[in-house]
PDB file of N, CA and C in Angstrom:
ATOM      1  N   UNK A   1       0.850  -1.192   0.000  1.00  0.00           N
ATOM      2  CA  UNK A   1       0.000   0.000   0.000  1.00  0.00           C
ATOM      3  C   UNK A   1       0.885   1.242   0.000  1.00  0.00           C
ATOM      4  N   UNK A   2       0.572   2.181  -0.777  1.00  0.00           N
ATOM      5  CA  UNK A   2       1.235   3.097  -0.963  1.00  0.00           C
ATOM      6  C   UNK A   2       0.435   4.449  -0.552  1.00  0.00           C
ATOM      7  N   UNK A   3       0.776   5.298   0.386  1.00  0.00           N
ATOM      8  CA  UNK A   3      -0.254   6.600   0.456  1.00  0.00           C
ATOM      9  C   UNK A   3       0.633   8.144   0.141  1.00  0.00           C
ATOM     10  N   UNK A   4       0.051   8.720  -1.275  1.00  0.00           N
ATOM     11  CA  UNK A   4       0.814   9.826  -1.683  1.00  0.00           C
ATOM     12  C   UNK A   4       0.063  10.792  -0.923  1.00  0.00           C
ATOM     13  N   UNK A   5       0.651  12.051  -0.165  1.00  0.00           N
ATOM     14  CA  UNK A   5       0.139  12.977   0.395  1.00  0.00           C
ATOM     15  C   UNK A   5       0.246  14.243  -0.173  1.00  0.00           C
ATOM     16  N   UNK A   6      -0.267  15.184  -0.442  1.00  0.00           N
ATOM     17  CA  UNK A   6      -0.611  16.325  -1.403  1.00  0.00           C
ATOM     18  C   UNK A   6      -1.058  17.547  -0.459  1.00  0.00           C
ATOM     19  N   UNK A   7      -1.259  18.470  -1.343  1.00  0.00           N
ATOM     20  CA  UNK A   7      -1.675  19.797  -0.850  1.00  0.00           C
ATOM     21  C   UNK A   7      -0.728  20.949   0.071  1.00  0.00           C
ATOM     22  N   UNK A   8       0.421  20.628   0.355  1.00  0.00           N
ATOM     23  CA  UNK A   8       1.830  21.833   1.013  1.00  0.00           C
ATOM     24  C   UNK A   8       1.532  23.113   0.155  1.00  0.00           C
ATOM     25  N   UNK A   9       1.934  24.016   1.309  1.00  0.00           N
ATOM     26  CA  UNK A   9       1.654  25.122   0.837  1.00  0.00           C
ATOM     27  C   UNK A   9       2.334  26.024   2.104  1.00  0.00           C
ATOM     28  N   UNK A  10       2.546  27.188   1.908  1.00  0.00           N
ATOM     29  CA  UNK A  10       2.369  28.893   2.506  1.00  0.00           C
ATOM     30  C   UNK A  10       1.308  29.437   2.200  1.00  0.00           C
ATOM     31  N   UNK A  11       1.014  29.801   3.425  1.00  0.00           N
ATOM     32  CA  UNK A  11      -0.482  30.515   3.875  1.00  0.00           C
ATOM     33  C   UNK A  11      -0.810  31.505   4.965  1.00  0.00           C
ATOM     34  N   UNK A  12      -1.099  32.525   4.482  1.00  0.00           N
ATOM     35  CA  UNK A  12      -1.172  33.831   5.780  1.00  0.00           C
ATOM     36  C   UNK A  12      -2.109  32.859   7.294  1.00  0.00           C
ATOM     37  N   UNK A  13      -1.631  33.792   8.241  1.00  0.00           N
ATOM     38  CA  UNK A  13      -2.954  33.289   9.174  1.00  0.00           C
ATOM     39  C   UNK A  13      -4.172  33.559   8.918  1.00  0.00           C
ATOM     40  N   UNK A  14      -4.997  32.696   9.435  1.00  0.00           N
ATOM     41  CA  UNK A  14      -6.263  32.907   9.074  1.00  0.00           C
ATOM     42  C   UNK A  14      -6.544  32.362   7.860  1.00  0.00           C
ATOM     43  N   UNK A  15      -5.712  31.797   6.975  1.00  0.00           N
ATOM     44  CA  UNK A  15      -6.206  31.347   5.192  1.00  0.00           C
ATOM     45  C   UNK A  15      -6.413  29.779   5.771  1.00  0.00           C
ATOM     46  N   UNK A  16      -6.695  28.986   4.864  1.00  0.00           N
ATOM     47  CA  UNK A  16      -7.061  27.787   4.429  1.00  0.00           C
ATOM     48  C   UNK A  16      -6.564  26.805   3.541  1.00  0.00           C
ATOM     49  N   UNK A  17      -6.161  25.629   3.527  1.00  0.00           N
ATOM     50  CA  UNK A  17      -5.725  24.859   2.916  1.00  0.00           C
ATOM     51  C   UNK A  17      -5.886  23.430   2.839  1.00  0.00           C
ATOM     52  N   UNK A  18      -5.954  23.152   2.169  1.00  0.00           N
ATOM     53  CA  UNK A  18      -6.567  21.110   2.040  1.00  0.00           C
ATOM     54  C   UNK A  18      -5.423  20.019   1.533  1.00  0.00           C
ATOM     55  N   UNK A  19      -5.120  19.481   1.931  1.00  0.00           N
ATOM     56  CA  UNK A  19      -4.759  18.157   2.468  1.00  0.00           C
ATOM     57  C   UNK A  19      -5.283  17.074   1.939  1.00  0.00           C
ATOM     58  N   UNK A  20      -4.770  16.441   0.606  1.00  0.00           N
ATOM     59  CA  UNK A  20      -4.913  15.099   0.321  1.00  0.00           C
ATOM     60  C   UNK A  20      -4.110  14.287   0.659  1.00  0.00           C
ATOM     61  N   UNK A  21      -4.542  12.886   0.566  1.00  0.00           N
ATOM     62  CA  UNK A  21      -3.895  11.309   0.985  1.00  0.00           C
ATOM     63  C   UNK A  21      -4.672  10.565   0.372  1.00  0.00           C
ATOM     64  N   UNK A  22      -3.506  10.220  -0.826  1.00  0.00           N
ATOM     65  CA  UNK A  22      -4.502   9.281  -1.678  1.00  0.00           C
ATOM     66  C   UNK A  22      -3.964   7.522  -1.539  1.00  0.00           C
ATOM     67  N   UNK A  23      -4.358   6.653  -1.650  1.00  0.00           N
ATOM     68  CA  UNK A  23      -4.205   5.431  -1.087  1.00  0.00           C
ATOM     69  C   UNK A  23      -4.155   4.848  -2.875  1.00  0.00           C
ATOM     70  N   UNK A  24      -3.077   3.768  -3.167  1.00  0.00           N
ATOM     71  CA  UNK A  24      -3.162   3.279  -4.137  1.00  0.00           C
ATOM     72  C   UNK A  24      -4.216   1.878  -4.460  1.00  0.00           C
ATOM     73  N   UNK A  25      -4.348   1.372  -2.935  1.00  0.00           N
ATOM     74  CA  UNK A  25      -5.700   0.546  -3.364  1.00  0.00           C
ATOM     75  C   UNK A  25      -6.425   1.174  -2.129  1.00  0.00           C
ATOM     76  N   UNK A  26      -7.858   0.596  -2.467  1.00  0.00           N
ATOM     77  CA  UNK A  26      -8.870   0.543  -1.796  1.00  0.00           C
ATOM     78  C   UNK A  26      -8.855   0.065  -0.156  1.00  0.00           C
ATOM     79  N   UNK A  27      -8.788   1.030   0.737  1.00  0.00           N
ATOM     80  CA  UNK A  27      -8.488   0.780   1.795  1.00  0.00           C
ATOM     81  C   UNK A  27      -9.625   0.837   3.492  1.00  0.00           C
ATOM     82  N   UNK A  28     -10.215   1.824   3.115  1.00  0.00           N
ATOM     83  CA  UNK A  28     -11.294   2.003   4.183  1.00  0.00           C
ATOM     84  C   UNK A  28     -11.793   1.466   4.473  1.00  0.00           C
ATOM     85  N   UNK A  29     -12.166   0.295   4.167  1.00  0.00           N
ATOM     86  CA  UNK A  29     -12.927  -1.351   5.337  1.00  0.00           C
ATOM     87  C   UNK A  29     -12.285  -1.850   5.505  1.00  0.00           C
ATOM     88  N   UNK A  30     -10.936  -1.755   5.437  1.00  0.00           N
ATOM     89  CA  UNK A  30      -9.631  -2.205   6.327  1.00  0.00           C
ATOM     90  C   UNK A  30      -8.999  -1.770   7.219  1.00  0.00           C
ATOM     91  N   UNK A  31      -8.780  -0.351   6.858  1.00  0.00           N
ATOM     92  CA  UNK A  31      -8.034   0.664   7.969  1.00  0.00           C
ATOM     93  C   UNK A  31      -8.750   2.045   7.923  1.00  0.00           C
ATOM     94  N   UNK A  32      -8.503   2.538   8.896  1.00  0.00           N
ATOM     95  CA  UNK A  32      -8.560   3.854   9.727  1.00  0.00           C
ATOM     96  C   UNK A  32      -7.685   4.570   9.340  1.00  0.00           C
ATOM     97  N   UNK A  33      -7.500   6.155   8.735  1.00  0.00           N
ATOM     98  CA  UNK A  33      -6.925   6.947   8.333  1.00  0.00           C
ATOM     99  C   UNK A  33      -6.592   7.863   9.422  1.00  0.00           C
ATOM    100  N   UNK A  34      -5.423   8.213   9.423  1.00  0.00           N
ATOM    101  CA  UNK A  34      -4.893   9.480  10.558  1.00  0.00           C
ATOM    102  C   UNK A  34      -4.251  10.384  10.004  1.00  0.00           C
ATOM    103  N   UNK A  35      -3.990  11.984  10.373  1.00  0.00           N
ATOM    104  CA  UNK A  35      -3.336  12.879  10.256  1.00  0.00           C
ATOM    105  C   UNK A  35      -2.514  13.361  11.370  1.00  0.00           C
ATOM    106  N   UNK A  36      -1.407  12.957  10.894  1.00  0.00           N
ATOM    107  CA  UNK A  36      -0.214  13.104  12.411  1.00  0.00           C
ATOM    108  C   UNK A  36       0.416  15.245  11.485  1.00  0.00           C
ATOM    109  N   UNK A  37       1.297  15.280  12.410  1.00  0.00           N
ATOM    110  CA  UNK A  37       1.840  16.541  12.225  1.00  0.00           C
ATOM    111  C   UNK A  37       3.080  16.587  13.411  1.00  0.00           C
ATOM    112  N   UNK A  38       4.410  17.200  12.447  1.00  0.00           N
ATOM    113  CA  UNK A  38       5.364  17.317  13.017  1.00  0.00           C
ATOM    114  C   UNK A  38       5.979  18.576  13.192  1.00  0.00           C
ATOM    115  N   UNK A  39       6.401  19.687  13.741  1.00  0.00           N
ATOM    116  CA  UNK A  39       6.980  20.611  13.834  1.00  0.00           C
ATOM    117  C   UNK A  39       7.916  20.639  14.448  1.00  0.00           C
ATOM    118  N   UNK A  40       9.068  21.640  13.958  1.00  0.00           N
ATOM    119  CA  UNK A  40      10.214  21.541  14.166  1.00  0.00           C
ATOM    120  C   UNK A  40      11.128  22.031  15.570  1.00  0.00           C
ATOM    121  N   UNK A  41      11.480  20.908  15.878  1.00  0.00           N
ATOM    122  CA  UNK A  41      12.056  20.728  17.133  1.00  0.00           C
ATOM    123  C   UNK A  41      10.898  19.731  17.794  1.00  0.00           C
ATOM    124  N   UNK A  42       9.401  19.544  17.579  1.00  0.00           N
ATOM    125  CA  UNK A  42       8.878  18.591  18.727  1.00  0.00           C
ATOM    126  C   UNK A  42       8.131  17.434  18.086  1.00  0.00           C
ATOM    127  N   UNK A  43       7.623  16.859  19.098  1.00  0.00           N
ATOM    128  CA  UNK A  43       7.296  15.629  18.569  1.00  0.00           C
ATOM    129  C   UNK A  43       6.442  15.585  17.648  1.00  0.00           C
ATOM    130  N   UNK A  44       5.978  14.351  16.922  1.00  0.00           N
ATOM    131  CA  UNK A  44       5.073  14.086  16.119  1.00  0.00           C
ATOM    132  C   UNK A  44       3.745  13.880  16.773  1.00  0.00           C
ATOM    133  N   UNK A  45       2.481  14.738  16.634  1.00  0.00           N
ATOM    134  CA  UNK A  45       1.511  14.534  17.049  1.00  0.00           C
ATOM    135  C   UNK A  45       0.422  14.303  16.108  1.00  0.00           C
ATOM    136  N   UNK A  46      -0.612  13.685  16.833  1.00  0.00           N
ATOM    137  CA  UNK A  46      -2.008  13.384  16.068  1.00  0.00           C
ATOM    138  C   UNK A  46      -2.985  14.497  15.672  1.00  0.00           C
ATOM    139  N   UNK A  47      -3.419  14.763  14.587  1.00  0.00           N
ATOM    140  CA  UNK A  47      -4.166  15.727  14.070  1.00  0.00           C
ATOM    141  C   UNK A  47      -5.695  15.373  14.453  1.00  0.00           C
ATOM    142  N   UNK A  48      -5.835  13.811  13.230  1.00  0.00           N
ATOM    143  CA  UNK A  48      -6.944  14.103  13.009  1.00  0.00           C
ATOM    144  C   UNK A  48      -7.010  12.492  12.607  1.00  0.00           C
ATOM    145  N   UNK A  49      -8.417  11.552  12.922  1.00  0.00           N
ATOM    146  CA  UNK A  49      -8.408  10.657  12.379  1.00  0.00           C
ATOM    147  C   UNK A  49     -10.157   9.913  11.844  1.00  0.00           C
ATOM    148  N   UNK A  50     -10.192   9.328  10.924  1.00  0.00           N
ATOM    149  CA  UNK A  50     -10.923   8.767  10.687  1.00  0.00           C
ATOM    150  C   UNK A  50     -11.698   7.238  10.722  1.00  0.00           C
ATOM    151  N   UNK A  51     -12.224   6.567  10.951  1.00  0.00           N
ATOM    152  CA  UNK A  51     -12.229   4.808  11.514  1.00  0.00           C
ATOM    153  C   UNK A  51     -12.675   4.396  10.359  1.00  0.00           C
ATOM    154  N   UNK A  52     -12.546   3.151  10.278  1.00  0.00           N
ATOM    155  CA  UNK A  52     -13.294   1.992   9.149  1.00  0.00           C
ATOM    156  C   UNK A  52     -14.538   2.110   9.269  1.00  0.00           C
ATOM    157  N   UNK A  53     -15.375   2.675   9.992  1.00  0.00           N
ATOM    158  CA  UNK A  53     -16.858   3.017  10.282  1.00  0.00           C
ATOM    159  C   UNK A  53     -17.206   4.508  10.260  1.00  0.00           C
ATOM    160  N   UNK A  54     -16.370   5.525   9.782  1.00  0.00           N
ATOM    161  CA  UNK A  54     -16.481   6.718   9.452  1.00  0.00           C
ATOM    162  C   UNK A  54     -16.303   7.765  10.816  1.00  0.00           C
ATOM    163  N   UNK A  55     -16.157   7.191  11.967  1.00  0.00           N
ATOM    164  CA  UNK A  55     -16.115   7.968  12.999  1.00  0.00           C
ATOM    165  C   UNK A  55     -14.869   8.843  12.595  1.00  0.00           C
ATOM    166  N   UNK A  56     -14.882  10.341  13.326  1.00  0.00           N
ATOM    167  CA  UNK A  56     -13.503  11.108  13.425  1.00  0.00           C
ATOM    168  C   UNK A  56     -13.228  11.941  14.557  1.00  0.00           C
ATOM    169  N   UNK A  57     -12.016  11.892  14.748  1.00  0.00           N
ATOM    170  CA  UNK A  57     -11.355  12.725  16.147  1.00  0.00           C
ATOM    171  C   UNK A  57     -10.809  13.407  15.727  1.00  0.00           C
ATOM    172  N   UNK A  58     -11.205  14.226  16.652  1.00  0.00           N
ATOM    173  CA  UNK A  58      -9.521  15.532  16.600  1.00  0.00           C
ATOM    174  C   UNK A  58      -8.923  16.310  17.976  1.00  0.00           C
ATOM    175  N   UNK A  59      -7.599  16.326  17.688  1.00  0.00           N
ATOM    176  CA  UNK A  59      -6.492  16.826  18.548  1.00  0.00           C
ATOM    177  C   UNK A  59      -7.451  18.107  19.094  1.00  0.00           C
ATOM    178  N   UNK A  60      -7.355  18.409  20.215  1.00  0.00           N
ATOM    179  CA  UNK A  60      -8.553  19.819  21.012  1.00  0.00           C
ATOM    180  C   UNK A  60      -7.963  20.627  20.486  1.00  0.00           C
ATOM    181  N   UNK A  61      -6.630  20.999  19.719  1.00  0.00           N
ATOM    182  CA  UNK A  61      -5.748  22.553  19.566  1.00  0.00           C
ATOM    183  C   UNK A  61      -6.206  22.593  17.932  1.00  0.00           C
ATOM    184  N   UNK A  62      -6.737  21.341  17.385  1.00  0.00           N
ATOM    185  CA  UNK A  62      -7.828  21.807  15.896  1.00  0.00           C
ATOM    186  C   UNK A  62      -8.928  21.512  15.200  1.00  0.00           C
ATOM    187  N   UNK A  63      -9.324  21.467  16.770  1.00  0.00           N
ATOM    188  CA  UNK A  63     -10.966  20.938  17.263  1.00  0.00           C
ATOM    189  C   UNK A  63     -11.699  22.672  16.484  1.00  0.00           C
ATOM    190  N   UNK A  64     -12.704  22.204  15.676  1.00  0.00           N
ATOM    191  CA  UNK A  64     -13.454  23.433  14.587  1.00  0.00           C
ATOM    192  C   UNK A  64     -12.688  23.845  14.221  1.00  0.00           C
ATOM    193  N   UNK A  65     -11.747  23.892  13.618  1.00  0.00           N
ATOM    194  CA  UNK A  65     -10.828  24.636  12.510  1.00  0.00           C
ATOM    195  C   UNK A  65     -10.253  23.563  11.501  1.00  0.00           C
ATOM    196  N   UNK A  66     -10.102  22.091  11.646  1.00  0.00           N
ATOM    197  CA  UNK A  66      -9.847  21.280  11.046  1.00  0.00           C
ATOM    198  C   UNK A  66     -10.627  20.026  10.620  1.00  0.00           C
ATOM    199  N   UNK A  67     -10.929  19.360   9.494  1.00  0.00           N
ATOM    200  CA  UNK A  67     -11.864  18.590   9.128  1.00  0.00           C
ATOM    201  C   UNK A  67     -11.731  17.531   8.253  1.00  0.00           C
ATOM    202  N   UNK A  68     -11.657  16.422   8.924  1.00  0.00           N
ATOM    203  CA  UNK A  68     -10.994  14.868   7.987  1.00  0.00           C
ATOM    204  C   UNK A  68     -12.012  14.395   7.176  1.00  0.00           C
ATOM    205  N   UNK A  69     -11.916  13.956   6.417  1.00  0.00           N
ATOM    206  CA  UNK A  69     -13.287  13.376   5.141  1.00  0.00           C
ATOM    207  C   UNK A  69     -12.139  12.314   4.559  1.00  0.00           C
ATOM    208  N   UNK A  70     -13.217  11.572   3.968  1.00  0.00           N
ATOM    209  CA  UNK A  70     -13.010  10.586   2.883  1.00  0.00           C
ATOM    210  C   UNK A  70     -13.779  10.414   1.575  1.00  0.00           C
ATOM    211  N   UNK A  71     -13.422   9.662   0.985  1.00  0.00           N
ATOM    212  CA  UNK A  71     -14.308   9.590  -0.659  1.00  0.00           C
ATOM    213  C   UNK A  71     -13.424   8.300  -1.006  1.00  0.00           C
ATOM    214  N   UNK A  72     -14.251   7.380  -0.925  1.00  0.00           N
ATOM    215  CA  UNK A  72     -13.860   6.161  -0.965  1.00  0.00           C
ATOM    216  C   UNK A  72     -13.929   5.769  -2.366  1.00  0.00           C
ATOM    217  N   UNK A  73     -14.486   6.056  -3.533  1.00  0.00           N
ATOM    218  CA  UNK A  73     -14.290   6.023  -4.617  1.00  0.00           C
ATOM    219  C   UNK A  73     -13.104   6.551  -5.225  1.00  0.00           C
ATOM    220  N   UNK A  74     -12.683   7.347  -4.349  1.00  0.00           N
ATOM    221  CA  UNK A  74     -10.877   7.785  -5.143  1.00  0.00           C
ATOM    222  C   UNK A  74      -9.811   7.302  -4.323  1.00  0.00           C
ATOM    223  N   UNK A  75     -10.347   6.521  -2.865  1.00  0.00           N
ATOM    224  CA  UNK A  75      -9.124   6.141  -2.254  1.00  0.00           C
ATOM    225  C   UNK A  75      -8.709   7.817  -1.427  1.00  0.00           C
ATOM    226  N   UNK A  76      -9.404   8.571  -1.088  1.00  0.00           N
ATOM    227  CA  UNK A  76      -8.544   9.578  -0.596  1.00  0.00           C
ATOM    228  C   UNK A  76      -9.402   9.975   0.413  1.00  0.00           C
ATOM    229  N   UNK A  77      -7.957  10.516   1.260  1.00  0.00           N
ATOM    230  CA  UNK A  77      -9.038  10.882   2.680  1.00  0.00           C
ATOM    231  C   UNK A  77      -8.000  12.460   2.217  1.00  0.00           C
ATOM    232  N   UNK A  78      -9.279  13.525   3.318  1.00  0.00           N
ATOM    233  CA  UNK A  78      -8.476  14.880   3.084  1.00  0.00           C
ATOM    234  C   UNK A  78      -8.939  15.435   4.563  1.00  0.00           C
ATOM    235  N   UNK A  79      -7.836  16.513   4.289  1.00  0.00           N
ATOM    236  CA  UNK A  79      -7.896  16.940   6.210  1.00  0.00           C
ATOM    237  C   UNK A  79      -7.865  18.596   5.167  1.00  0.00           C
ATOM    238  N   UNK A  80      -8.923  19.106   5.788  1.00  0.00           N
ATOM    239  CA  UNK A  80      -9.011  20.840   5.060  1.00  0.00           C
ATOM    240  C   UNK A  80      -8.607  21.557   6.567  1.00  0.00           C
ATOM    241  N   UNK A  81      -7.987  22.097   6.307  1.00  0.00           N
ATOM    242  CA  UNK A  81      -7.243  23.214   7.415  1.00  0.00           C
ATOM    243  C   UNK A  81      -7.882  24.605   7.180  1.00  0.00           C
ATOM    244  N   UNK A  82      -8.710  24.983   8.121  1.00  0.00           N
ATOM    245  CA  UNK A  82      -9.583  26.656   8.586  1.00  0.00           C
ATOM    246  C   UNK A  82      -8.671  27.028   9.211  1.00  0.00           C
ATOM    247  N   UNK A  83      -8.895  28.405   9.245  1.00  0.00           N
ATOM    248  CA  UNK A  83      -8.668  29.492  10.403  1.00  0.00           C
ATOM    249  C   UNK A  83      -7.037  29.508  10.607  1.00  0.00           C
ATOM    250  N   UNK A  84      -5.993  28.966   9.601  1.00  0.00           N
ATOM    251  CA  UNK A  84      -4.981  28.597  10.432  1.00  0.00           C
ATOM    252  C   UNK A  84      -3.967  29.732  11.261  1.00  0.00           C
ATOM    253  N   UNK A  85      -3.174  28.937  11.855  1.00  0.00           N
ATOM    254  CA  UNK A  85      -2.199  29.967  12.785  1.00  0.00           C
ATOM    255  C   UNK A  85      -0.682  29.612  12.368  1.00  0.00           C
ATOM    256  N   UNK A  86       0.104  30.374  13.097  1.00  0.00           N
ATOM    257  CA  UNK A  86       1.390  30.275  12.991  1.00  0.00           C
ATOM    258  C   UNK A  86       2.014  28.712  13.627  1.00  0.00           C
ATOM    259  N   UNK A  87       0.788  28.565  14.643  1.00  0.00           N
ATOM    260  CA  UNK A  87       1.725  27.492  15.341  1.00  0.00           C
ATOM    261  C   UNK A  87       1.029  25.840  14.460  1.00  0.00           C
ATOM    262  N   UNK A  88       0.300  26.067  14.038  1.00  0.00           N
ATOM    263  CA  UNK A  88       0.139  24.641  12.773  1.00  0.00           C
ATOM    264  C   UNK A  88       0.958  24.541  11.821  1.00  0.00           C
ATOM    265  N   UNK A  89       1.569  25.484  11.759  1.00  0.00           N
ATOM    266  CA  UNK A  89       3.171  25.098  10.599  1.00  0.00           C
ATOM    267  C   UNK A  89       3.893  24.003  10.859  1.00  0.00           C
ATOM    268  N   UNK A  90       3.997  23.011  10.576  1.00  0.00           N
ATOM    269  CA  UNK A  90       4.213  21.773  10.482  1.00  0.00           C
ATOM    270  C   UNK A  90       4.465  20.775   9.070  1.00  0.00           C
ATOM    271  N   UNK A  91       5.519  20.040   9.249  1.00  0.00           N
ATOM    272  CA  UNK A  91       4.911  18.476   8.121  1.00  0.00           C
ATOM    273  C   UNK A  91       3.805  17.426   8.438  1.00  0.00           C
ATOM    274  N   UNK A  92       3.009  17.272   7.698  1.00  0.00           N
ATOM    275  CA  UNK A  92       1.561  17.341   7.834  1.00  0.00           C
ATOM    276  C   UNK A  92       2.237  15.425   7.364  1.00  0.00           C
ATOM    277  N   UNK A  93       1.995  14.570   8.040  1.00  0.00           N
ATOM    278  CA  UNK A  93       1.446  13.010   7.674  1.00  0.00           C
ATOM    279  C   UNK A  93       0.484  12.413   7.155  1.00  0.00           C
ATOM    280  N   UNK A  94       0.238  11.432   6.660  1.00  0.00           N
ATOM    281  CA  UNK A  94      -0.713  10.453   6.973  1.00  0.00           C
ATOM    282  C   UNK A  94      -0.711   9.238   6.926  1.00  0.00           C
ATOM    283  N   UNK A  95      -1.243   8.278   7.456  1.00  0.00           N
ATOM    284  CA  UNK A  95      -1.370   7.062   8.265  1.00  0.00           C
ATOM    285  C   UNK A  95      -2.140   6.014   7.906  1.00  0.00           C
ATOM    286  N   UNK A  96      -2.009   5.034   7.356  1.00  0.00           N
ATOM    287  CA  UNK A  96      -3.267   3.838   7.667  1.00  0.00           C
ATOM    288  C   UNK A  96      -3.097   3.623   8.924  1.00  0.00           C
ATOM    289  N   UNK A  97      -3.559   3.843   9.659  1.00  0.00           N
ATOM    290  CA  UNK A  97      -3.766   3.178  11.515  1.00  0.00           C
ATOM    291  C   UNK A  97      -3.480   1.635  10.905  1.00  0.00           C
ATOM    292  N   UNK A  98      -4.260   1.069  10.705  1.00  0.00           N
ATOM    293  CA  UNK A  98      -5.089  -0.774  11.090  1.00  0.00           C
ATOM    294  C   UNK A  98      -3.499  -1.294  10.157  1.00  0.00           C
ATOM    295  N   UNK A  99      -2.586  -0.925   9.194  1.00  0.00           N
ATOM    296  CA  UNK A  99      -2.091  -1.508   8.439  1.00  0.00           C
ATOM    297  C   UNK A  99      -0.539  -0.630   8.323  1.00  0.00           C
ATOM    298  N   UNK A 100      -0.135   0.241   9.238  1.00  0.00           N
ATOM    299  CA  UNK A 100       1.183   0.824   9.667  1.00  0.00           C
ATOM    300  C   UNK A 100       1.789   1.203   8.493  1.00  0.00           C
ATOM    301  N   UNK A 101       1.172   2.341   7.168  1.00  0.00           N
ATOM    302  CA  UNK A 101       1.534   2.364   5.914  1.00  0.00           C
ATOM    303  C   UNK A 101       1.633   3.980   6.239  1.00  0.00           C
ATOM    304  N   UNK A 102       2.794   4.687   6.215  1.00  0.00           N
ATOM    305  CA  UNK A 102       2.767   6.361   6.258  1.00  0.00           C
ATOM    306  C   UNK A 102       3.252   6.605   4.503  1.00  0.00           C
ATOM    307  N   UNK A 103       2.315   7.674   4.479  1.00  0.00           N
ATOM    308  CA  UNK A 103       2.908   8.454   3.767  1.00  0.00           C
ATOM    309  C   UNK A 103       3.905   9.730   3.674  1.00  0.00           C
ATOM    310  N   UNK A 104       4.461   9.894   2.541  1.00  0.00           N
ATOM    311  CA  UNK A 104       5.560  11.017   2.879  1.00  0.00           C
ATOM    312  C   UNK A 104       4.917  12.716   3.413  1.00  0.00           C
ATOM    313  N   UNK A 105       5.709  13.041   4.170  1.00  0.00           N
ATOM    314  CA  UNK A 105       5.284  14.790   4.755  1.00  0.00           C
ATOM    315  C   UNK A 105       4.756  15.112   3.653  1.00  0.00           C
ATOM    316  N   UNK A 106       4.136  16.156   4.426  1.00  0.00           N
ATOM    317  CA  UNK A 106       3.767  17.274   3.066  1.00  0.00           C
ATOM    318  C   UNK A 106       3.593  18.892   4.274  1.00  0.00           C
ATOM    319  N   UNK A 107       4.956  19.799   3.399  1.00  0.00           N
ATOM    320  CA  UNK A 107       4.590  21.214   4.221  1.00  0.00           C
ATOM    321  C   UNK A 107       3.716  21.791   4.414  1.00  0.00           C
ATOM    322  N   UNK A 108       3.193  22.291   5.549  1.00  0.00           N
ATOM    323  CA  UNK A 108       2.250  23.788   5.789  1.00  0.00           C
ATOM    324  C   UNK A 108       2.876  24.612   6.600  1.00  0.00           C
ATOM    325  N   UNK A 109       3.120  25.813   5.935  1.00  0.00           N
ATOM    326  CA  UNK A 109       3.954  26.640   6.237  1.00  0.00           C
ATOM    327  C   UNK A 109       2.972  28.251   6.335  1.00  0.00           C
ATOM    328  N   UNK A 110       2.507  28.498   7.615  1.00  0.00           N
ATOM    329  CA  UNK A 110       1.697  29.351   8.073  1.00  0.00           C
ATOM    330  C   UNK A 110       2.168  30.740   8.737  1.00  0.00           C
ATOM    331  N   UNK A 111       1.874  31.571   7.522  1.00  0.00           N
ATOM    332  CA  UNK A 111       3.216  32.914   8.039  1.00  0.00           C
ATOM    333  C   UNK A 111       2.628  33.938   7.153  1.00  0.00           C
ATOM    334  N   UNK A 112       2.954  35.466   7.911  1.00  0.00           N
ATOM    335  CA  UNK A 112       2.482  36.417   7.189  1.00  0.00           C
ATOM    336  C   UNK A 112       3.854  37.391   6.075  1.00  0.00           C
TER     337      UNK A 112
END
């Protein structure tokens, strides 16, 4: 399984940006999709995730400003980033949970 991750960018605060993860096969009644995020100097944390039954969580620091979806006909889950700030500047992940498959970073770089 292969998951390409898309959408890096620079973005004032406050702008918006979306976040693909596209899966080369068909994966969602197998695994659970996550959005980890890394910034520089600290650890890798959990964004955002989705279950094999459509449930989704999110990290409280992008709880209403951030929003995981899927579309299982293209294999892609997407995490759309609202409202953002300086401190979500990060390499943005993603994850099959159920099947330990990451895909490569992808920048968001949040700056005026």
């Amino acid at each position: 399984v292969q998951l390409q991750a898309s959408g890096r960018g620079l973005v004032q605060p406050g702008g918006s940006l979306r976040l693909s993860c596209a899966a080369s096969i068909s994966i969602f009644s197998i695994s659970g999709v996550a959005w980890y995020r890394q910034a520089p100097g600290k650890q890798r944390e959990l964004v955002a995730a989705i279950t094999i039954t459509g449930s989704t969580n999110y990290a409280d620091s992008v709880k209403g400003r951030f929003t995981i979806s899927r579309d299982s006909a293209k294999s892609t889950v997407y995490l759309q980033l609202n409202s953002l700030k300086p401190e979500d500047t990060a390499v943005y992940y993603c994850s099959a949970i159920n099947l330990g498959y990451w895909g490569q970073g992808t920048l968001v770089t949040v700056s005026s």
